[in-house]
C-alpha atoms as a PDB file:
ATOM      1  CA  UNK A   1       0.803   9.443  11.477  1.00  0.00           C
ATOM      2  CA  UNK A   2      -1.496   6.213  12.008  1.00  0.00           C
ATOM      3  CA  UNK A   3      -3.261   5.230  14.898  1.00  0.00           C
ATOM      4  CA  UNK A   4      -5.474   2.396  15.971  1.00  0.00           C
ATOM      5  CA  UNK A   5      -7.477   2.625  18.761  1.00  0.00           C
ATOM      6  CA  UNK A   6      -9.458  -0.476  19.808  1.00  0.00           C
ATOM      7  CA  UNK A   7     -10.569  -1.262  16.451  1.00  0.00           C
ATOM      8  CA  UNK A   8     -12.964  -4.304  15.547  1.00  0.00           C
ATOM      9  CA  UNK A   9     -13.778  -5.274  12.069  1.00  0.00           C
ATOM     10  CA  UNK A  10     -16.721  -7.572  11.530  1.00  0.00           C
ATOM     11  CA  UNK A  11     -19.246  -8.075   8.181  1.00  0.00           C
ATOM     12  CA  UNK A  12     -22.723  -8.551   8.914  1.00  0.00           C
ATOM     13  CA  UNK A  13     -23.208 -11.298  11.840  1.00  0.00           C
ATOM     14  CA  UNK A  14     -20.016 -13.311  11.214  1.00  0.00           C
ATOM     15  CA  UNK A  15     -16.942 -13.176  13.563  1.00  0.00           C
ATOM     16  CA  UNK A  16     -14.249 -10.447  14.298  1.00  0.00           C
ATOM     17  CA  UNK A  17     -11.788 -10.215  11.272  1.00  0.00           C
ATOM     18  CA  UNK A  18     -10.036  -8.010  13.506  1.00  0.00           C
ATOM     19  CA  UNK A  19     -10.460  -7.798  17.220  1.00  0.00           C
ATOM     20  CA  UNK A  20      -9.201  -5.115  19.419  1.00  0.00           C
ATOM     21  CA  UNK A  21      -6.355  -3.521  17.579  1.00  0.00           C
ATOM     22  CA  UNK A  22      -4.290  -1.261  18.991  1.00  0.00           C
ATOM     23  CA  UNK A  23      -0.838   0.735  17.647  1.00  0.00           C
ATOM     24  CA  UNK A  24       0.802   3.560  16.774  1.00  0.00           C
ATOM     25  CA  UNK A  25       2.960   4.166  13.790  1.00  0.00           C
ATOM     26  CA  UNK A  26       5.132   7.258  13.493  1.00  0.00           C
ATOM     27  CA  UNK A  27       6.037   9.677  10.278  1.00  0.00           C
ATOM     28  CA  UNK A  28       8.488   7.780   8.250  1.00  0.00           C
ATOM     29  CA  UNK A  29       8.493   4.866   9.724  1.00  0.00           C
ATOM     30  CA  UNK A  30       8.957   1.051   7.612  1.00  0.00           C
ATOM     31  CA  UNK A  31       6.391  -1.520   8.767  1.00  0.00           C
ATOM     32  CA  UNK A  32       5.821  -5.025   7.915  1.00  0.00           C
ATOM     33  CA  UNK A  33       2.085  -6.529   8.412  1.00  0.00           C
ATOM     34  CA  UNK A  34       2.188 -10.146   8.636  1.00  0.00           C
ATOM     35  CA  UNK A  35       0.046 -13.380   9.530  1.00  0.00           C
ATOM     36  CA  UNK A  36      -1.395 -16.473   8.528  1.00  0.00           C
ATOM     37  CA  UNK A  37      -3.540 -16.223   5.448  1.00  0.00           C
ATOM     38  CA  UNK A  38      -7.258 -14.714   6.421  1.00  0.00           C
ATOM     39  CA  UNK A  39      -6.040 -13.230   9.465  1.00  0.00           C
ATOM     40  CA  UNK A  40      -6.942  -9.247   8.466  1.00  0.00           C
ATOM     41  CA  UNK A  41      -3.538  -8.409   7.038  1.00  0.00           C
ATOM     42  CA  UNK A  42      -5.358  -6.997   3.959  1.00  0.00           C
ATOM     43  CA  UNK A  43      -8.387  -5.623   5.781  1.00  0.00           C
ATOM     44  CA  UNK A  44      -6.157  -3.553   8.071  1.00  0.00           C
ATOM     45  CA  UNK A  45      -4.974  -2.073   4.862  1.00  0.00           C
ATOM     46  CA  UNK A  46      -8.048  -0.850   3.558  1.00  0.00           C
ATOM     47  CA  UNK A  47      -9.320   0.407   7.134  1.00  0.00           C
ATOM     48  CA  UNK A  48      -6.113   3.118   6.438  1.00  0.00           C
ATOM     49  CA  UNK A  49      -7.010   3.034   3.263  1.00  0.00           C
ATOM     50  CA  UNK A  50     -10.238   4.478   4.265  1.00  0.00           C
ATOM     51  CA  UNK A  51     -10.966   2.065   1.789  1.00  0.00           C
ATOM     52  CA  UNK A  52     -13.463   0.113   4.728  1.00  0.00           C
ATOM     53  CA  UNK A  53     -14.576   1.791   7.913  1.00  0.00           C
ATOM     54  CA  UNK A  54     -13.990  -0.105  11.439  1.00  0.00           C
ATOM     55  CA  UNK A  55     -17.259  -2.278  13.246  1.00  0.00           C
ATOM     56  CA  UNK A  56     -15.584  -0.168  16.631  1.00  0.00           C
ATOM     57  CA  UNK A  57     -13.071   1.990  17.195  1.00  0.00           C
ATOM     58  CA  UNK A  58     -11.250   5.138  15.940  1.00  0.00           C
ATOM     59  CA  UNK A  59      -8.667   4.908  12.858  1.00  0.00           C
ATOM     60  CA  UNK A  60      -6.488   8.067  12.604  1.00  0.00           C
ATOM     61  CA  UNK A  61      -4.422   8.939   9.358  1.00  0.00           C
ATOM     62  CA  UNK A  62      -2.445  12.409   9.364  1.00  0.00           C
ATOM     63  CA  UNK A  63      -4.067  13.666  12.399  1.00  0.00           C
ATOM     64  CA  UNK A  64      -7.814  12.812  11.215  1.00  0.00           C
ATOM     65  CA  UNK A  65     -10.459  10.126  11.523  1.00  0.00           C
ATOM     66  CA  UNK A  66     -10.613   8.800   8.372  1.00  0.00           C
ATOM     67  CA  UNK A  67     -13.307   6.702   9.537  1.00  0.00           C
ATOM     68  CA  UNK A  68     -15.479   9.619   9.932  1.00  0.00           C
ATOM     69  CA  UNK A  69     -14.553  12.049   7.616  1.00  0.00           C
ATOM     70  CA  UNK A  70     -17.484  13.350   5.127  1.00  0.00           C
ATOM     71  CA  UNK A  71     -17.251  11.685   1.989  1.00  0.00           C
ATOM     72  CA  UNK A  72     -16.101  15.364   0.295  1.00  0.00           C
ATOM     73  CA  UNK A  73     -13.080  15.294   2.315  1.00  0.00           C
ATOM     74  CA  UNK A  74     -11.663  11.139   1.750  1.00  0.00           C
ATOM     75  CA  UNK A  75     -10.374  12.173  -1.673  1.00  0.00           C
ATOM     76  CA  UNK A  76      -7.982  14.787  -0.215  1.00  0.00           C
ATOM     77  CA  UNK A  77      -6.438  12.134   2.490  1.00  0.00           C
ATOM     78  CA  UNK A  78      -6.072   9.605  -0.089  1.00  0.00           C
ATOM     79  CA  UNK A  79      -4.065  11.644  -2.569  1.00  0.00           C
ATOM     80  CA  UNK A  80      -1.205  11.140   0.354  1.00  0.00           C
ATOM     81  CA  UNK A  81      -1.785   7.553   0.299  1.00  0.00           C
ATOM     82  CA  UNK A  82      -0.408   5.369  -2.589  1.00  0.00           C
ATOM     83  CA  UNK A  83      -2.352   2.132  -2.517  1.00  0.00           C
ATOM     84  CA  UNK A  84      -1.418  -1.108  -3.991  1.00  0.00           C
ATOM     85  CA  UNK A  85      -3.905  -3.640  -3.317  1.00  0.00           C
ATOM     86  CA  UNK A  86      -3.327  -7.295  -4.735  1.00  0.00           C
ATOM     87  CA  UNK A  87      -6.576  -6.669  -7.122  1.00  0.00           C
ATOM     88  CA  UNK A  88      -4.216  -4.152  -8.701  1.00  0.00           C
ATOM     89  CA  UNK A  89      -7.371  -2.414 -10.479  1.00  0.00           C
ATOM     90  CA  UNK A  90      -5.624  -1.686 -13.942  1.00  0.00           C
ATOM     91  CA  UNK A  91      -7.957  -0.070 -16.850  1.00  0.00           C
ATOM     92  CA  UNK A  92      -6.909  -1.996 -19.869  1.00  0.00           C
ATOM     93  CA  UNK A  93      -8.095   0.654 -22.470  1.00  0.00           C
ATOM     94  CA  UNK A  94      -5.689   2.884 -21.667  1.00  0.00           C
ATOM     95  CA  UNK A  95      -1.614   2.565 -22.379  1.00  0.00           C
ATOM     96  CA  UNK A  96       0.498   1.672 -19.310  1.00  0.00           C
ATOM     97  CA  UNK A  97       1.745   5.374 -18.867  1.00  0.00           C
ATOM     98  CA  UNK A  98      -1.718   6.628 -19.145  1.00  0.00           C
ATOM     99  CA  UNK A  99      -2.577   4.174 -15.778  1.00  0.00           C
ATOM    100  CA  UNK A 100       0.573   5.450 -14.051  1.00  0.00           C
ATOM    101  CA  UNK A 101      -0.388   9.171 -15.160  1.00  0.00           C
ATOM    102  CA  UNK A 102      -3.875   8.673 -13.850  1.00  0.00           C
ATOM    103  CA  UNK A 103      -3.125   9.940 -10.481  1.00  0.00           C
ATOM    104  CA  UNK A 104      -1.813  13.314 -11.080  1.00  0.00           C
ATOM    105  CA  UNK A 105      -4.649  13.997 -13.789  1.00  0.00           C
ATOM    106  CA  UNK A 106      -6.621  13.875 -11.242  1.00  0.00           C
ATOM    107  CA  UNK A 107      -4.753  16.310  -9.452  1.00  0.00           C
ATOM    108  CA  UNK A 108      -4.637  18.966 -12.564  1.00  0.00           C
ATOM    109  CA  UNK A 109      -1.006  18.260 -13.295  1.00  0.00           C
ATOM    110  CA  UNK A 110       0.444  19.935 -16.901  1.00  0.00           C
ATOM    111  CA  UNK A 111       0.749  16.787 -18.986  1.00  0.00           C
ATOM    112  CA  UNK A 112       3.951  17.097 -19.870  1.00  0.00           C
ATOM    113  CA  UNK A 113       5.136  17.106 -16.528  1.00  0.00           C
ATOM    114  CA  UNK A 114       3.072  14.278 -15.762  1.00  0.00           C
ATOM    115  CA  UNK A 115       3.858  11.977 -18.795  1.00  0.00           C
ATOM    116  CA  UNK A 116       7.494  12.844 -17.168  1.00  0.00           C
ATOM    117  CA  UNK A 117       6.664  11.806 -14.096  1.00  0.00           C
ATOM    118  CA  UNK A 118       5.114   8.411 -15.173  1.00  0.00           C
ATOM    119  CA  UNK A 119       8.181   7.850 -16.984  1.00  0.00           C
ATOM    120  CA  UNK A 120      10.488   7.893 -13.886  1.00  0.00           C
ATOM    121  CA  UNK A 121       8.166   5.936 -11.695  1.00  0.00           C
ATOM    122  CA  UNK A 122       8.209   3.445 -14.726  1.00  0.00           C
ATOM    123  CA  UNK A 123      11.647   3.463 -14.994  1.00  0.00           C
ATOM    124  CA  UNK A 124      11.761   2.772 -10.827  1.00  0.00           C
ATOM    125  CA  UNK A 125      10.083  -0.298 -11.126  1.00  0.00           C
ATOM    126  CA  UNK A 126      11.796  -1.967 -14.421  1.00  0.00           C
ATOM    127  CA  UNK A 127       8.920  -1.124 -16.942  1.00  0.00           C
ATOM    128  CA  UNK A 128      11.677   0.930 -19.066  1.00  0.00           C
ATOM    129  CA  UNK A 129      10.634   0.621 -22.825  1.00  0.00           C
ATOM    130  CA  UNK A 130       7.185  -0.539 -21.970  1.00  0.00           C
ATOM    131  CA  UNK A 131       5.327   2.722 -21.808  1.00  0.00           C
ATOM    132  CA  UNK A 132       2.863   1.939 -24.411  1.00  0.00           C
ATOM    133  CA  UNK A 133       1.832  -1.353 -23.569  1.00  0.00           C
ATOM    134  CA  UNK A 134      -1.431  -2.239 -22.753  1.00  0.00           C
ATOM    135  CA  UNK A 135      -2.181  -4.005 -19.186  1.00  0.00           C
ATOM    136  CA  UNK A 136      -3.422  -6.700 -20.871  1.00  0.00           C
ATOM    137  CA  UNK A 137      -0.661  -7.529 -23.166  1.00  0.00           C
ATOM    138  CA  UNK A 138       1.589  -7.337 -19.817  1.00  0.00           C
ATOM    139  CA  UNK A 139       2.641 -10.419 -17.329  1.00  0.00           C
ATOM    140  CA  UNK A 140       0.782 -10.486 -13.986  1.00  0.00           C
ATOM    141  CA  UNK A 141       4.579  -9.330 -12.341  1.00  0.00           C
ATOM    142  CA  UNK A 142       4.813  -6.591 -14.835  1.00  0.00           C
ATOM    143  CA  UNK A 143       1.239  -5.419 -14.117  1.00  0.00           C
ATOM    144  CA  UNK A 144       2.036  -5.557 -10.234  1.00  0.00           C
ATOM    145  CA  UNK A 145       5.158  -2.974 -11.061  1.00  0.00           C
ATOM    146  CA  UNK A 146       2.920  -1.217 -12.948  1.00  0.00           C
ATOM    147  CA  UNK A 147       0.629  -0.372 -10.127  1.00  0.00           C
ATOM    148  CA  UNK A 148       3.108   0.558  -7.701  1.00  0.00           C
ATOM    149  CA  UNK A 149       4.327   3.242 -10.730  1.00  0.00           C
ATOM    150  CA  UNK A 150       0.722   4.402 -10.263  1.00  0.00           C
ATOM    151  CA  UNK A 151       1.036   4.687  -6.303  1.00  0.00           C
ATOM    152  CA  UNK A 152       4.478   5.841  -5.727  1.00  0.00           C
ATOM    153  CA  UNK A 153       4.067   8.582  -9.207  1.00  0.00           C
ATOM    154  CA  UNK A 154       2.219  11.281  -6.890  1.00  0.00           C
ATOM    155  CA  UNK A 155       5.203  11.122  -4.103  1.00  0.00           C
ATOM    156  CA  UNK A 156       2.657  10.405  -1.165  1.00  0.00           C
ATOM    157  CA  UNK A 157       3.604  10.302   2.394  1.00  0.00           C
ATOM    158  CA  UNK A 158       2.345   7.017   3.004  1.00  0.00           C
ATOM    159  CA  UNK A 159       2.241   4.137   1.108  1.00  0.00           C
ATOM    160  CA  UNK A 160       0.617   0.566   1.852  1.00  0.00           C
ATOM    161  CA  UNK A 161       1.314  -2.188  -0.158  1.00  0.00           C
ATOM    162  CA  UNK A 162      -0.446  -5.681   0.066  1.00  0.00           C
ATOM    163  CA  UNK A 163       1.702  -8.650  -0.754  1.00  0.00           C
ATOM    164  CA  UNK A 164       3.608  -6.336  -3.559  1.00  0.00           C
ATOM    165  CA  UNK A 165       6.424  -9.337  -4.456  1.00  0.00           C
ATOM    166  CA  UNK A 166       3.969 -12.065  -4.323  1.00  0.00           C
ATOM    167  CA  UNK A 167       3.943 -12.493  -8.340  1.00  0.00           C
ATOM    168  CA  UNK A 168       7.606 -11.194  -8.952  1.00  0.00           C
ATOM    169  CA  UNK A 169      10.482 -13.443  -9.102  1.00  0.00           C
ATOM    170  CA  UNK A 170      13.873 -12.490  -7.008  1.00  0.00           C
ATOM    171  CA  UNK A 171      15.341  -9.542  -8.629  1.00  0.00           C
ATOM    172  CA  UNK A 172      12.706  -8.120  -9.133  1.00  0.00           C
ATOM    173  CA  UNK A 173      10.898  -8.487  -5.892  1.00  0.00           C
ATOM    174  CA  UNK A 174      14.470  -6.812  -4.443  1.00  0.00           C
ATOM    175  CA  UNK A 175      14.276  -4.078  -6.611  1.00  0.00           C
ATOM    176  CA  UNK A 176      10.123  -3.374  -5.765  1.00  0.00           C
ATOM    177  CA  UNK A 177      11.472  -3.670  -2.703  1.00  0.00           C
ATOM    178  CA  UNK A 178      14.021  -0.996  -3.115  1.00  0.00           C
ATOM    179  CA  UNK A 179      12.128   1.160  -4.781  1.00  0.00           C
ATOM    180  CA  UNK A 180      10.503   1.349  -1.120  1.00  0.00           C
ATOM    181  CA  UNK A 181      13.228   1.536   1.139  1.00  0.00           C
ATOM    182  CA  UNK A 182      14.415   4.664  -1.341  1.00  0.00           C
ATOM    183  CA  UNK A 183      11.096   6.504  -0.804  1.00  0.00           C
ATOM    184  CA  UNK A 184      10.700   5.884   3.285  1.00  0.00           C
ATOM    185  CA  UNK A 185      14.462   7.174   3.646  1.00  0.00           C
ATOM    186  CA  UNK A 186      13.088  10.479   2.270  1.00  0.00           C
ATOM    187  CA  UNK A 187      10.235   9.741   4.987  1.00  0.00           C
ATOM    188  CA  UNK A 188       7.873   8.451   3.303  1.00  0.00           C
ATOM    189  CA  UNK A 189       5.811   6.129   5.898  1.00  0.00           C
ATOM    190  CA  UNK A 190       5.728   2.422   5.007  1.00  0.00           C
ATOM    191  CA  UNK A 191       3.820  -0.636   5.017  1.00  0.00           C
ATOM    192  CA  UNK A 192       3.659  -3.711   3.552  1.00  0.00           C
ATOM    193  CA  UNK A 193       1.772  -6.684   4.064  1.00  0.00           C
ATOM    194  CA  UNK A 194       3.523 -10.304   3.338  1.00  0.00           C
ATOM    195  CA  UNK A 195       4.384 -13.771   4.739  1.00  0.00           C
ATOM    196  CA  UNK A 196       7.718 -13.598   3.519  1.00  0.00           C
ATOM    197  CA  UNK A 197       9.751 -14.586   6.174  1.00  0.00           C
ATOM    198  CA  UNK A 198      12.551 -14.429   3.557  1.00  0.00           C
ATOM    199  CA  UNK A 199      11.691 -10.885   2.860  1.00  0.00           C
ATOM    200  CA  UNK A 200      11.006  -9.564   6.290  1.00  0.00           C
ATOM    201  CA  UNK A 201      14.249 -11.095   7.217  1.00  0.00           C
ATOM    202  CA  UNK A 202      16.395  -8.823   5.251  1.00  0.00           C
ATOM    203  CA  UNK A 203      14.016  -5.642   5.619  1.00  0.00           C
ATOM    204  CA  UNK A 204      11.961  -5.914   8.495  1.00  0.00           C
ATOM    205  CA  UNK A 205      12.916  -3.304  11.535  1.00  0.00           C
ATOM    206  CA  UNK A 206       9.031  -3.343  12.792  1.00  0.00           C
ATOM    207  CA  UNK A 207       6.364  -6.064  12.176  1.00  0.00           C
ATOM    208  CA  UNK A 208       2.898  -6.230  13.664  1.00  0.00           C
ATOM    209  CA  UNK A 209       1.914  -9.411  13.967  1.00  0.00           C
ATOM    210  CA  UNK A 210      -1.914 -10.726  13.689  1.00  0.00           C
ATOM    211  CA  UNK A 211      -3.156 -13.597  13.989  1.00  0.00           C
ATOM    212  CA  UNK A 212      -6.618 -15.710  15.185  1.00  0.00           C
ATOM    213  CA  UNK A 213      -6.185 -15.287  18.955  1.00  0.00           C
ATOM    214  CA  UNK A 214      -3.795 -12.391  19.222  1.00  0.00           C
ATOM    215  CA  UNK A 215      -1.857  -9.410  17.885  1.00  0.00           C
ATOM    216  CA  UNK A 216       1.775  -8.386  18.791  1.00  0.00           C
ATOM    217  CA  UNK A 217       3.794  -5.647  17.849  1.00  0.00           C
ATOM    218  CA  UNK A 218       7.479  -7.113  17.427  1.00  0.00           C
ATOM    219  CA  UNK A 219      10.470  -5.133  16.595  1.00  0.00           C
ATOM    220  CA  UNK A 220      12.285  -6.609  13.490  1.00  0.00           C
ATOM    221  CA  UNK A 221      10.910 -10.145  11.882  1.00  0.00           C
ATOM    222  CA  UNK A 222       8.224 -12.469  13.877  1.00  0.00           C
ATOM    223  CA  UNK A 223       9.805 -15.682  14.663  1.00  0.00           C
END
């Protein structure tokens, strides 16, 4: 489903964000990224992403190199990846359905179906009642929710999430985090990115580790 193979990340001159990375991640599996702060958790993100390309090495996703696919093929990979980045990339002119709806009008969904759709991802999340809100008149937690609506709405088979709970408070980090165990036991492949020890505690079957000098791939929660 994802592979690494020997992948460096670099910008311009400076040093090796990441250095050498090698794993494998089967279909529908649940995986926890985690590391000190500036380590590459979020870069390795956007290298599957597609959403950065690699200094070296080969990045597979679905049986192709997203690194080198032509640019008229990306959008087709991505639609299978939902994508919630901490920058969670909101357009405030537009009602909070309307940003969770965004994906599938892109896909030529009926409206109807999709205004459904949004609803029930919505709903998923705790944003019940708050349809037609604007992101701006929303808390930072509720606009986090929001935009994993958006990325779960189009049912992908992978999603990546960076630091999802950061700006939610208990319950309703446990229910985000719900919302993906639900979705990976219908095989949906997982992974998040967090320093939660807490959270990767209680969830955590697979974490790959990164940090400065090394990178480990440790079955349930890094010590």
């Amino acid at each position: 489903m994802i592979e690494f193979k020997h992948v460096f990340k670099s910008y311009g001159r400076g040093p090796n964000i990441l250095a050498d990375i090698n794993f494998h991640i089967q279909p529908g599996e649940f995986v926890f990224i985690s590391g000190p702060s500036g380590a590459g958790k979020s870069t390795l993100l956007r290298l599957i992403g597609g959403l950065e390309t690699p200094t070296r090495g080969a990045v597979h996703v679905k049986g192709n190199r997203i690194d080198q696919l032509p640019a008229r093929a990306q959008p087709y990979i991505r639609r299978n990846i939902g994508l919630i980045l901490q920058d969670v990339h909101l357009l405030n002119d537009r009602r909070a359905i309307q940003n969770v709806m965004l994906p599938l009008e892109v896909l030529g969904v009926e409206y109807k179906i999709a205004a459904k759709r949004a609803r029930a991802a919505m709903e998923k999340v705790g944003l019940a009642g708050k349809e037609d809100q604007y992101p701006i008149e929303m808390s930072g937690g509720e606009q986090q929710r929001l935009a994993i609506a958006r990325a779960i709405v189009n049912k992908p088979a992978i999603v990546i999430a960076d630091e999802p709970t950061a700006n939610l408070d208990a319950v309703s980090a446990k229910r985000i985090m719900d919302v993906f165990k639900d979705f990976n036991r219908v095989g949906v492949t997982t992974l998040i990115a967090s320093h939660d020890r807490a959270l990767m505690a209680h969830y955590a079957r697979r974490t790959l580790l990164i940090e400065p000098d090394r990178f480990s791939d440790l079955i349930g929660t890094p010590l």
